[in-house]
Protein backbone atom coordinates (compact mmCIF):
# COMPACT_ATOMS: atom_id res chain seq x y z
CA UNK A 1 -30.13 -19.40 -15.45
CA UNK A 2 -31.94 -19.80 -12.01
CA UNK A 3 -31.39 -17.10 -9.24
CA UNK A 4 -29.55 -14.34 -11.42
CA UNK A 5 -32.08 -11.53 -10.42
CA UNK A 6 -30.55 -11.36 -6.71
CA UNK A 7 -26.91 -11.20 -7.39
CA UNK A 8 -27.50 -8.32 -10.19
CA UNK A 9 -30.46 -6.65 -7.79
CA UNK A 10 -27.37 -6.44 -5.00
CA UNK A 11 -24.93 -5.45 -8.13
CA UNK A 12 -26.75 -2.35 -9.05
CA UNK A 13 -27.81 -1.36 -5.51
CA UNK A 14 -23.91 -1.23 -4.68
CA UNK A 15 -23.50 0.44 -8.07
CA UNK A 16 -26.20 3.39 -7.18
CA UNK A 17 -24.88 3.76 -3.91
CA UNK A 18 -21.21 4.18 -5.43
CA UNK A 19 -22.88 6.69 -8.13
CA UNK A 20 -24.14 8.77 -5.31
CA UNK A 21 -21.04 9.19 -3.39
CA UNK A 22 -19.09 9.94 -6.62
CA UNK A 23 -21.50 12.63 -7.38
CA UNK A 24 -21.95 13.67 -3.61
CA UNK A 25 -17.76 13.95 -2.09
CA UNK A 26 -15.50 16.04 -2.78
CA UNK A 27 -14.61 19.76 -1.82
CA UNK A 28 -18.08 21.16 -1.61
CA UNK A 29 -19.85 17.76 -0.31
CA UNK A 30 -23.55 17.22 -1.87
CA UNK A 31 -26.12 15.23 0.11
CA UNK A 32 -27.88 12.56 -1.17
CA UNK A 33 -31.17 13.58 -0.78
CA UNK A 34 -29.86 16.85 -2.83
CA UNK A 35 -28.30 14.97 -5.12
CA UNK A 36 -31.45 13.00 -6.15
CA UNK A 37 -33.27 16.32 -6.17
CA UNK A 38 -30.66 17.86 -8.68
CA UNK A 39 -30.46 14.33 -10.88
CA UNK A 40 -34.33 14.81 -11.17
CA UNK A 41 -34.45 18.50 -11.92
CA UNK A 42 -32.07 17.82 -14.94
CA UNK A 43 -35.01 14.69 -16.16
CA UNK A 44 -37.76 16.83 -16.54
CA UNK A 45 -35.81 19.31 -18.52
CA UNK A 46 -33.20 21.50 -16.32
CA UNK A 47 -30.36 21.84 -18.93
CA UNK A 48 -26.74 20.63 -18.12
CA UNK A 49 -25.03 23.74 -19.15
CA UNK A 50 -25.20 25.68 -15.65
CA UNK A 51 -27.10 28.43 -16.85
CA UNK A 52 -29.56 29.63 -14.49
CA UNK A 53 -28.79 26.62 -11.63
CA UNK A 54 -27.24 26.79 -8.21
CA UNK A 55 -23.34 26.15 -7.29
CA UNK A 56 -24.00 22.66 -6.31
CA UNK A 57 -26.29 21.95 -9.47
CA UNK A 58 -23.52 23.05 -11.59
CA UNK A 59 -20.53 21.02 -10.06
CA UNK A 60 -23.10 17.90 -9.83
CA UNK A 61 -24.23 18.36 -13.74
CA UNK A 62 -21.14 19.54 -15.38
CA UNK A 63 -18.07 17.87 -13.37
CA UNK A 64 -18.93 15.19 -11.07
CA UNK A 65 -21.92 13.64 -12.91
CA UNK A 66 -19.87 13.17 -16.04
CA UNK A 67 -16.33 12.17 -14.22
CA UNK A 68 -18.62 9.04 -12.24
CA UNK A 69 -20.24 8.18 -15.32
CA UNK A 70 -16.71 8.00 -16.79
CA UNK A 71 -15.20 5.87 -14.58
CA UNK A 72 -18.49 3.75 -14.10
CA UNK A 73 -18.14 2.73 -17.90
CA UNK A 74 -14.56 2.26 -17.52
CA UNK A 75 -14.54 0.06 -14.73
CA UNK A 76 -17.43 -2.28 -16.54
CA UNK A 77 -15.03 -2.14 -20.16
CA UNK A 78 -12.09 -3.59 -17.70
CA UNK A 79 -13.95 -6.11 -15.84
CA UNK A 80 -16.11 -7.23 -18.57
CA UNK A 81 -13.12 -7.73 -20.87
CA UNK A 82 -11.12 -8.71 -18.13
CA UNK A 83 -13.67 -11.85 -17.13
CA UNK A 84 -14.18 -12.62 -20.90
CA UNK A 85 -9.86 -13.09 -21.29
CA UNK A 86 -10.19 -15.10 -18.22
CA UNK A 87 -12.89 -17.26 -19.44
CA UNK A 88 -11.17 -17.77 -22.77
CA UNK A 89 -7.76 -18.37 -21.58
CA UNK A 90 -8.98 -20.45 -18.48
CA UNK A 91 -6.40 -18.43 -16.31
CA UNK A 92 -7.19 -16.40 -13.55
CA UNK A 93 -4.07 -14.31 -13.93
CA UNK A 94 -5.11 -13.28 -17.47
CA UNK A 95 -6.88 -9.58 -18.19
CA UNK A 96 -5.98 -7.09 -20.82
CA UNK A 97 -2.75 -5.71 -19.13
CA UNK A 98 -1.29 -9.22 -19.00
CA UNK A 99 -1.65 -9.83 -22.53
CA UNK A 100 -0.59 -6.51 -23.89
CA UNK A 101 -4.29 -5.02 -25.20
CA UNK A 102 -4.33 -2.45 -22.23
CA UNK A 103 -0.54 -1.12 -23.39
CA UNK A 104 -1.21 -1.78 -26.97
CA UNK A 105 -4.48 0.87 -26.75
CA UNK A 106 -2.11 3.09 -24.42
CA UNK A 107 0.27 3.66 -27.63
CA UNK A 108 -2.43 4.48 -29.48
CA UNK A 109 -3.90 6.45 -27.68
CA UNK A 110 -0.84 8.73 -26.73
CA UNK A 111 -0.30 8.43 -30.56
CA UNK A 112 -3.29 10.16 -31.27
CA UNK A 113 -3.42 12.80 -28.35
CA UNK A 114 0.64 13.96 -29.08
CA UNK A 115 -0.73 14.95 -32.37
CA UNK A 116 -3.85 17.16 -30.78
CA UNK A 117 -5.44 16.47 -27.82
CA UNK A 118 -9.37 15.90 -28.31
CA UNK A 119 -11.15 19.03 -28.19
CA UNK A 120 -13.96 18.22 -30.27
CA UNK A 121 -16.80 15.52 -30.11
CA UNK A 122 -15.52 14.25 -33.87
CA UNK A 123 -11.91 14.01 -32.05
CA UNK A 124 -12.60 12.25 -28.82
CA UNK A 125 -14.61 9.30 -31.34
CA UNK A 126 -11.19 8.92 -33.24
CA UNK A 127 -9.18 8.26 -30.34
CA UNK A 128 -10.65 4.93 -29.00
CA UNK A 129 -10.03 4.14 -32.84
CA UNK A 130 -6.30 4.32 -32.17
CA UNK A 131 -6.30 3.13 -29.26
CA UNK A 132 -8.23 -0.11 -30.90
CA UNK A 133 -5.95 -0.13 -33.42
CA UNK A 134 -2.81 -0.60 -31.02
CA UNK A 135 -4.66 -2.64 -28.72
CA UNK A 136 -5.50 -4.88 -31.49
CA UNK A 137 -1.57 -4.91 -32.80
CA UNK A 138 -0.61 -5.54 -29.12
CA UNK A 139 -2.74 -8.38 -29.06
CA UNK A 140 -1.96 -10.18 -32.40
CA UNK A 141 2.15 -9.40 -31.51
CA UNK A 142 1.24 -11.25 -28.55
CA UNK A 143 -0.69 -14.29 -29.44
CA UNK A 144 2.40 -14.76 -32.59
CA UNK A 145 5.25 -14.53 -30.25
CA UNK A 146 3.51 -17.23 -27.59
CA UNK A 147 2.22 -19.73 -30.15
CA UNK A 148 3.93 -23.11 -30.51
CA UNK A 149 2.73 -24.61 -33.82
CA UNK A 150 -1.17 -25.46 -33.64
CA UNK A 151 -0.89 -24.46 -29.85
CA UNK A 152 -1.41 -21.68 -27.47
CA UNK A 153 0.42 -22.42 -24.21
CA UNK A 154 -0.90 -20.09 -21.35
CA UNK A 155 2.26 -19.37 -19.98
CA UNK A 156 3.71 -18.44 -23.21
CA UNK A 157 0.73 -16.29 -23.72
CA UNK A 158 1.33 -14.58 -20.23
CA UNK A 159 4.94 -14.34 -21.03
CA UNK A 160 4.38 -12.70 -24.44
CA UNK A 161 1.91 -10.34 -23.30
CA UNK A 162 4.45 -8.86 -20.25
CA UNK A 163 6.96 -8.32 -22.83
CA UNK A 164 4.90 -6.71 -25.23
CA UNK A 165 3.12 -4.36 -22.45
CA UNK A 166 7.02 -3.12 -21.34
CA UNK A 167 7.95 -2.26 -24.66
CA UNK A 168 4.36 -0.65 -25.33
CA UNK A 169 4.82 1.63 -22.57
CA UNK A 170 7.94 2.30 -23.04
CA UNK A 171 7.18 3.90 -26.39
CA UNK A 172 4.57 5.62 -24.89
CA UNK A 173 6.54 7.27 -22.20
CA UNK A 174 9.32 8.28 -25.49
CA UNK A 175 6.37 9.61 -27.71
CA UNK A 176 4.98 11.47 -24.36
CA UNK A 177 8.43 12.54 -23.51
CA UNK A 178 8.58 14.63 -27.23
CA UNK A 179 5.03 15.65 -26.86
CA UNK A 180 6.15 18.82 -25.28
CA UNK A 181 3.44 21.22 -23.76
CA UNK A 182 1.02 18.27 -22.67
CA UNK A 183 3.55 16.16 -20.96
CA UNK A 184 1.85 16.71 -17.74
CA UNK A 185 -1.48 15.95 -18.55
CA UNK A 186 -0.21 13.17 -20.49
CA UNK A 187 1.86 11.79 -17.18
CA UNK A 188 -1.11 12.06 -14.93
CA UNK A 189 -3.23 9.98 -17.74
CA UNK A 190 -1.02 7.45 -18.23
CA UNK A 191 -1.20 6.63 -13.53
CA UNK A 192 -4.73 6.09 -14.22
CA UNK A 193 -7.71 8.69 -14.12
CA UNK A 194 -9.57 11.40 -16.30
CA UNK A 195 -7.90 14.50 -17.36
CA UNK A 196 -10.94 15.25 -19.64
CA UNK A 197 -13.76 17.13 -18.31
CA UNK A 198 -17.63 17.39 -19.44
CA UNK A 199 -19.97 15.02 -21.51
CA UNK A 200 -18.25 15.11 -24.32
CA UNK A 201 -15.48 12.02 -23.14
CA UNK A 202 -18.42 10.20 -21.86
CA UNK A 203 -20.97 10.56 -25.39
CA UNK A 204 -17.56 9.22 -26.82
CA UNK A 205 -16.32 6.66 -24.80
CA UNK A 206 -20.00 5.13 -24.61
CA UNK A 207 -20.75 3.66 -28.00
CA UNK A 208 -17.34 1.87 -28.09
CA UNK A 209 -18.05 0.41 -24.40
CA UNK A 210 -21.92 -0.58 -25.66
CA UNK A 211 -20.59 -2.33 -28.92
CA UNK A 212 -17.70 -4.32 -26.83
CA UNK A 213 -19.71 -4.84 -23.84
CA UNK A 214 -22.85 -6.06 -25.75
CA UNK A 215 -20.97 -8.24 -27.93
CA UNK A 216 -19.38 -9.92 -25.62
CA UNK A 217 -22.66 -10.88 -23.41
CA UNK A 218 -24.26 -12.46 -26.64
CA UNK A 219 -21.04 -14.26 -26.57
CA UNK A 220 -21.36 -15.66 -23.05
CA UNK A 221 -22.93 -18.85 -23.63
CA UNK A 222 -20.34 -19.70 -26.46
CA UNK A 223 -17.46 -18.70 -24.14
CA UNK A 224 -19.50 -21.17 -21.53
CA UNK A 225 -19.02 -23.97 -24.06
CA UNK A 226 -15.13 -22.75 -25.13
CA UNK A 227 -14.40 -23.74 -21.74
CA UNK A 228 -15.09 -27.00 -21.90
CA UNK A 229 -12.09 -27.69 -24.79
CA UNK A 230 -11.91 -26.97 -28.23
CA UNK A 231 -12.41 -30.57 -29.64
CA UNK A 232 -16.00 -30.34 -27.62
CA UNK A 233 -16.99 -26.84 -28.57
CA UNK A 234 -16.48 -28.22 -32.13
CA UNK A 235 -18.50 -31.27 -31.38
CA UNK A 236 -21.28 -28.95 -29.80
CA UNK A 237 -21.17 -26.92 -33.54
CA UNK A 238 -18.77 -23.90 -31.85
CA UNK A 239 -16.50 -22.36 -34.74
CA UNK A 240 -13.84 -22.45 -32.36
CA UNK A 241 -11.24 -19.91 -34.33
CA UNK A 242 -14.45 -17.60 -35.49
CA UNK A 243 -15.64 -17.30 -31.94
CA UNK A 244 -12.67 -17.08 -30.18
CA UNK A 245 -11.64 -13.91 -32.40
CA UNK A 246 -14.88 -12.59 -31.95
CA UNK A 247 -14.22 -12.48 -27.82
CA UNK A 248 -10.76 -11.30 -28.04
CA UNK A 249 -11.96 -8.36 -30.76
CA UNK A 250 -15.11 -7.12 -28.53
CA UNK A 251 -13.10 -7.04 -25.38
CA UNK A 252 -10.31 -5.62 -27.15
CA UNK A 253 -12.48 -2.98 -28.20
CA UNK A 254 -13.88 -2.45 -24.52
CA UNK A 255 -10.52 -2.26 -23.35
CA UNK A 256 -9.50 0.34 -25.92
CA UNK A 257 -12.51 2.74 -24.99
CA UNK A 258 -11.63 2.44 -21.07
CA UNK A 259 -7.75 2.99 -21.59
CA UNK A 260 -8.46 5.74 -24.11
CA UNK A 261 -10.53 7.90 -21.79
CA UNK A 262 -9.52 7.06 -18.09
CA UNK A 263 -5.69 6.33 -18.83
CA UNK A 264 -3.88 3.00 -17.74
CA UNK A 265 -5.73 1.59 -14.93
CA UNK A 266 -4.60 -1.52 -13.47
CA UNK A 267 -6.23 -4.44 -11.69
CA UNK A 268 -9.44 -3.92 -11.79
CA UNK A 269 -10.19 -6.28 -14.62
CA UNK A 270 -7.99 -8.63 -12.40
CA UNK A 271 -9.80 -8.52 -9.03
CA UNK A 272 -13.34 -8.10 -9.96
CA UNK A 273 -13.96 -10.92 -12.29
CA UNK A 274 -12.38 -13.42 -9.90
CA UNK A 275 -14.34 -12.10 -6.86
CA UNK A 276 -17.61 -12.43 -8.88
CA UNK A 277 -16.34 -16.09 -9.87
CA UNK A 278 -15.80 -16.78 -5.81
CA UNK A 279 -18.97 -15.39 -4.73
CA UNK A 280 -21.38 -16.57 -7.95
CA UNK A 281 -20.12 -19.10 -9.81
CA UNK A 282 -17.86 -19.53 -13.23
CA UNK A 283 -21.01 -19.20 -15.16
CA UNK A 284 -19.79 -16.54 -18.20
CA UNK A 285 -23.61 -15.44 -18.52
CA UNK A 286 -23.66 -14.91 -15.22
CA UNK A 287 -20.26 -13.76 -14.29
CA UNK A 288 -20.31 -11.31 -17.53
CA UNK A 289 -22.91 -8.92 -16.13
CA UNK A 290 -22.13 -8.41 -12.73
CA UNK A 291 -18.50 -8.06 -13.61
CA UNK A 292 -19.43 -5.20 -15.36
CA UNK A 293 -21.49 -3.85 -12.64
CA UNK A 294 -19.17 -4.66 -9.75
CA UNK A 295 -16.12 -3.26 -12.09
CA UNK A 296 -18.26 -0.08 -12.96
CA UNK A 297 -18.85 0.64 -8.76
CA UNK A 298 -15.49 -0.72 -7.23
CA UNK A 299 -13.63 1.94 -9.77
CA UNK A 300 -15.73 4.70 -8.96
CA UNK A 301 -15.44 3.78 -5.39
CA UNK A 302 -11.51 4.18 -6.17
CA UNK A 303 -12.34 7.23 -7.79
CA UNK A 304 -13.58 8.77 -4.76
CA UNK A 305 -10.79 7.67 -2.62
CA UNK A 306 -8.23 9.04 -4.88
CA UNK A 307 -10.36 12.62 -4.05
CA UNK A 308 -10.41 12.46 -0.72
CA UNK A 309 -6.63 10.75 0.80
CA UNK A 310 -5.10 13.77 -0.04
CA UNK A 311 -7.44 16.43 -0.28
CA UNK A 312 -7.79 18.80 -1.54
CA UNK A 313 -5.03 17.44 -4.01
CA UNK A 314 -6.05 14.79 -6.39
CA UNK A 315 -4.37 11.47 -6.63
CA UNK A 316 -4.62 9.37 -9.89
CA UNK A 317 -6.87 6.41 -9.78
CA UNK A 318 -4.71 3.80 -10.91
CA UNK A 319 -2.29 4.55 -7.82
CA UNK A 320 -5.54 3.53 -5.61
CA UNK A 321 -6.36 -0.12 -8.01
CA UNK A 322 -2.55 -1.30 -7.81
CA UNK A 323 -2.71 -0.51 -4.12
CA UNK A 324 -5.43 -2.84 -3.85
CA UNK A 325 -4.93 -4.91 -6.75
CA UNK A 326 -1.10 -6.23 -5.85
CA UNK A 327 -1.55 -7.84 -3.38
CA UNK A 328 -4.69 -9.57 -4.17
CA UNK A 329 -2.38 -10.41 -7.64
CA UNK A 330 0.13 -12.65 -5.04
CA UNK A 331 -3.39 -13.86 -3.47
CA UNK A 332 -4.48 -15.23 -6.84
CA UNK A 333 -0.85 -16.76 -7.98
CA UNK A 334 -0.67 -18.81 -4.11
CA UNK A 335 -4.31 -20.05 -4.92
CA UNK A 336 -3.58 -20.74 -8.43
CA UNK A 337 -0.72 -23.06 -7.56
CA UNK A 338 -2.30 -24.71 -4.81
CA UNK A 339 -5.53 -25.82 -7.17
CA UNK A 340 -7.95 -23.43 -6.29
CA UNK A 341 -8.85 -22.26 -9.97
């Protein structure tokens, strides 16, 4: 791939710069310079339990560094899985809350916390597991109710996937409803945003991200080729079922991790793919990685702005992506039926 290093060099330096203000805004406001200061303290050994460190060391280390890291890694799962569905499905109106995985992982999820919210490291691994497991049920509902014989229409795909994401969280809101003492916390997860302070979301959240992230960039040159038809991927020696399962299983996965941690946010594995495609091309191994890196800044960029609108009260995150993220939706239907795709 020629000219890739630009596009991710001016990737990551919006990333850092999003990273900074996550860490740096909010009630007590942390400069940048101090920021870097504190951020290189903690490298050479400073530890991240607040013993011993200054007021603005602490809130850096121990709330704000962790919360930004969050949503960094959930805004890459989204966008990454949220490009790969739109590669696969050749549909710019496709990402995982279209076809059900994002709702599917939300009843797991809520499944899992009703019965104890995570308080250990061993517990917050085992809910991205049920969250995979009802994204991955949400998915294969999906792709049964919209197939036509040998066939996989797009629009009966798209149908499918809203009718399986209404009843999903539906059930969620019933099971959430009978929780009892969590309901709140369990309402603010569900418009979008962490309710889980610390590392410990973040050291669990991360290997499920890696595996479904990774995966899915060694499949970017196959999903290049899927593109093209399934009759020539086969000619080109693709396994067309094999690999196509493959994609839908690691971004299922990515999704699962995201929804699991940082609650039902919406849009942003709508938006971000398709500006990537606009401003660098439809190239999968090169829209793949800088999805993930524009996905991983614009949420934490949201994540900032839901801090500071109403401060010093908190909005949830997802409130901010489907403020932005509806009416780009109607943007990308009006250029989808004039041709534009």
């Amino acid at each position: 791939m020629k000219n890739l290093a630009r596009p991710i060099l001016i990737c990551t330096v919006i990333l850092l710069i999003a990273v900074l203000l996550g860490i740096g805004v909010g009630s007590i406001s942390i400069s940048p310079q101090e920021s870097l200061s504190i951020l290189w303290q903690a490298l050479r050994g400073l530890p991240l339990d607040g013993e011993g460190q200054s007021i603005p060391s602490v809130i850096l280390l121990t709330l704000r560094l962790p919360r930004t890291l969050l949503m960094l890694l959930a805004g890459a799962a989204l966008s990454g899985s949220g490009c790969a569905y739109q590669g696969l499905f050749r549909n710019p109106l496709a990402d995982p809350y279209l076809i059900g995985a994002a709702s599917g992982a939300g009843v797991g999820a809520v499944a899992a916390m009703s019965l104890n919210w995570p308080s250990t490291t061993l517990g917050y691994l085992a809910v991205p597991l049920a969250s995979f497991a009802g994204s991955l049920l949400a998915v294969f509902l999906v792709f049964r109710l919209a197939r036509v014989g040998r066939t996989l229409p797009v629009t009966n795909l798209i149908l499918a996937g809203v009718a399986v994401s209404s009843f999903a969280t539906a059930l969620s809101s019933f099971m959430m409803v009978n929780a009892g003492g969590e309901l709140r916390r369990a309402f603010v997860w569900m418009l979008g945003g962490s309710t889980m302070s610390g590392w410990k979301p973040v050291l669990g959240m991360l290997p499920y991200t890696l595996v479904g992230l990774g995966a899915l960039l060694a499949l970017s040159y196959k999903l290049n080729i899927l593109q093209l038809g399934d009759e020539q991927a086969q000619q080109l020696g693709i396994k067309v079922s094999r690999v196509r399962t493959q994609i839908i299983l690691a971004a299922t996965l990515a999704t699962a991790a995201a929804v699991a941690f940082s609650g039902i946010i919406g849009f942003v594995g709508l938006i971000i793919p398709h500006i990537t495609r606009r401003l660098w091309g439809g190239d999968m191994r090169r829209m793949l990685p800088l999805s993930m890196l524009c996905g991983g800044a614009f949420l934490v960029f949201a994540d900032v702005l839901a801090r500071v609108i109403m401060a010093p009260q908190e909005l949830p995150v997802g409130i901010i992506t489907a403020l932005c993220g509806a009416p780009f939706f109607l943007f990308i239907m009006r250029q989808s039926k004039e041709g534009s795709w």
